[in-house]
C-alpha atoms as a PDB file:
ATOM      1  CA  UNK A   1     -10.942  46.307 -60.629  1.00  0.00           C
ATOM      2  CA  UNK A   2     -12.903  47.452 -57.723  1.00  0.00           C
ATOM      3  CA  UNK A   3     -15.914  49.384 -58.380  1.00  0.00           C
ATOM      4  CA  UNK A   4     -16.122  50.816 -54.936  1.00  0.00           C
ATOM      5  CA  UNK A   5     -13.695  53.475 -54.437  1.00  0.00           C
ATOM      6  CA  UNK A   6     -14.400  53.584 -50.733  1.00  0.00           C
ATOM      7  CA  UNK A   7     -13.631  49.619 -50.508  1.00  0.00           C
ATOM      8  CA  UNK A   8     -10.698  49.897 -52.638  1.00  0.00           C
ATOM      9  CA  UNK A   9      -9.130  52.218 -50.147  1.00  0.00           C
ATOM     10  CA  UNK A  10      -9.862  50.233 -46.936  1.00  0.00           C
ATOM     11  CA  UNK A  11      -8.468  47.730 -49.052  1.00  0.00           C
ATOM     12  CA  UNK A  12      -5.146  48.999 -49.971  1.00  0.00           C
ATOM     13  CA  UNK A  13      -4.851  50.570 -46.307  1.00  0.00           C
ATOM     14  CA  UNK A  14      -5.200  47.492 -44.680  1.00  0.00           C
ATOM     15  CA  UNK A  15      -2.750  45.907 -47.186  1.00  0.00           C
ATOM     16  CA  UNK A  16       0.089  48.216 -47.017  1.00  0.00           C
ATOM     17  CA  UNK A  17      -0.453  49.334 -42.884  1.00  0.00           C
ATOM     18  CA  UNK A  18       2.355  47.623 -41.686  1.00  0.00           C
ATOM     19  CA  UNK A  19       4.137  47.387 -45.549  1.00  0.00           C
ATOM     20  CA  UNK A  20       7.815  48.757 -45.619  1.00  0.00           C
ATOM     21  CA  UNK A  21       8.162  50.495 -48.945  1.00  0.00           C
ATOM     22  CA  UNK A  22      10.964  49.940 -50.748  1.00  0.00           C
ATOM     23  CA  UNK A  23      12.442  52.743 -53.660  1.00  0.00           C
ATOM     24  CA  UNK A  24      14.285  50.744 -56.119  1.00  0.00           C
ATOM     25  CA  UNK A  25      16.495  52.776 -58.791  1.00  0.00           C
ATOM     26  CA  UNK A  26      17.794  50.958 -62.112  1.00  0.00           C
ATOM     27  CA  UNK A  27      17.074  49.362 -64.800  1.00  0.00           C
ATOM     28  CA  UNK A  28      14.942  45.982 -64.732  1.00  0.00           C
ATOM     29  CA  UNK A  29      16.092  42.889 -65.343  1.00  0.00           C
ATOM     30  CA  UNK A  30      12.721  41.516 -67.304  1.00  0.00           C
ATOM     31  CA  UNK A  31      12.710  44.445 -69.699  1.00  0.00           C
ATOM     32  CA  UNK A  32      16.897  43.942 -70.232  1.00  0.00           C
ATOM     33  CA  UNK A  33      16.299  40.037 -70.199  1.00  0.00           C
ATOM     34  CA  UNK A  34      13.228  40.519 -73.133  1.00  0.00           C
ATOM     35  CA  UNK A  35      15.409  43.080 -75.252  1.00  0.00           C
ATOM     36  CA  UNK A  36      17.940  39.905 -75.305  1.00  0.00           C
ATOM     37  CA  UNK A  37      15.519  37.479 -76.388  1.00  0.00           C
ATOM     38  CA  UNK A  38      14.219  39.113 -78.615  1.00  0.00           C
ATOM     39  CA  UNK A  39      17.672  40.498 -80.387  1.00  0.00           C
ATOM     40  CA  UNK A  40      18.138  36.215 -80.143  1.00  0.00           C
ATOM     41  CA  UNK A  41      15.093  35.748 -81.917  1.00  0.00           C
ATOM     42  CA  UNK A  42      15.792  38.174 -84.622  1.00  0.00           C
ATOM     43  CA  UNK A  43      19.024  36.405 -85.435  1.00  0.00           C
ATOM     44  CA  UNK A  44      17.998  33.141 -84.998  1.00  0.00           C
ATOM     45  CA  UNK A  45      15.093  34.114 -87.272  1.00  0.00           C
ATOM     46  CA  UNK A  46      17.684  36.144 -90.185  1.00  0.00           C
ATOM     47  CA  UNK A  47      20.220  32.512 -89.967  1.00  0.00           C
ATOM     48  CA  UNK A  48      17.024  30.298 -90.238  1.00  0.00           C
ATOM     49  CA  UNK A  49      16.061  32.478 -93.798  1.00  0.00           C
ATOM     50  CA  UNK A  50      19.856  33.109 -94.795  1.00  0.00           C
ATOM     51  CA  UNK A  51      20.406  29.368 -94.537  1.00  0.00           C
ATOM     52  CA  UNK A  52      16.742  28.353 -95.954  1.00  0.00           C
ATOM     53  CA  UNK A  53      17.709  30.909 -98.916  1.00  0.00           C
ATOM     54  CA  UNK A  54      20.999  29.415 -99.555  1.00  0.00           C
ATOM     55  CA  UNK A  55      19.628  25.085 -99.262  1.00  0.00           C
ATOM     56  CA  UNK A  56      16.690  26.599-102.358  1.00  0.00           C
ATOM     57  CA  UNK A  57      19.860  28.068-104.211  1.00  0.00           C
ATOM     58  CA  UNK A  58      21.876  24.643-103.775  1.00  0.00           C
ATOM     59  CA  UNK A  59      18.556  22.421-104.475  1.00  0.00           C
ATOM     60  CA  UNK A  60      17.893  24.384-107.700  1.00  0.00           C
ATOM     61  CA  UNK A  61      21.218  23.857-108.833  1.00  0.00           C
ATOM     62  CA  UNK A  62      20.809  19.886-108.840  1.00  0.00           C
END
């Protein structure tokens, strides 16, 4: 980002001087919320073709 690695330190100094650091162990949310959505999407996505399979099926039968 910076092309300056002098500035880019004096930067990040002054930005985490008085910065408490916290450790965090565990899983994350976003990555266990986006494994949801999309295992929701895949279903939605396998009912939307069963059911668009089975209404061509029906229709060809008229």
């Amino acid at each position: 980002m910076f092309h300056d690695s002098v500035l880019t330190a004096a930067l990040t100094e002054r930005l985490t001087h008085r910065a408490h650091i916290n450790n965090m162990v565990g899983g994350s949310y976003r990555i266990l919320e986006t494994k949801e959505w999309i295992e929701q999407s895949n279903l939605l996505r396998l009912t939307f073709q069963r059911y668009t399979v089975k209404s061509l099926f029906y229709l060809s039968l008229l």
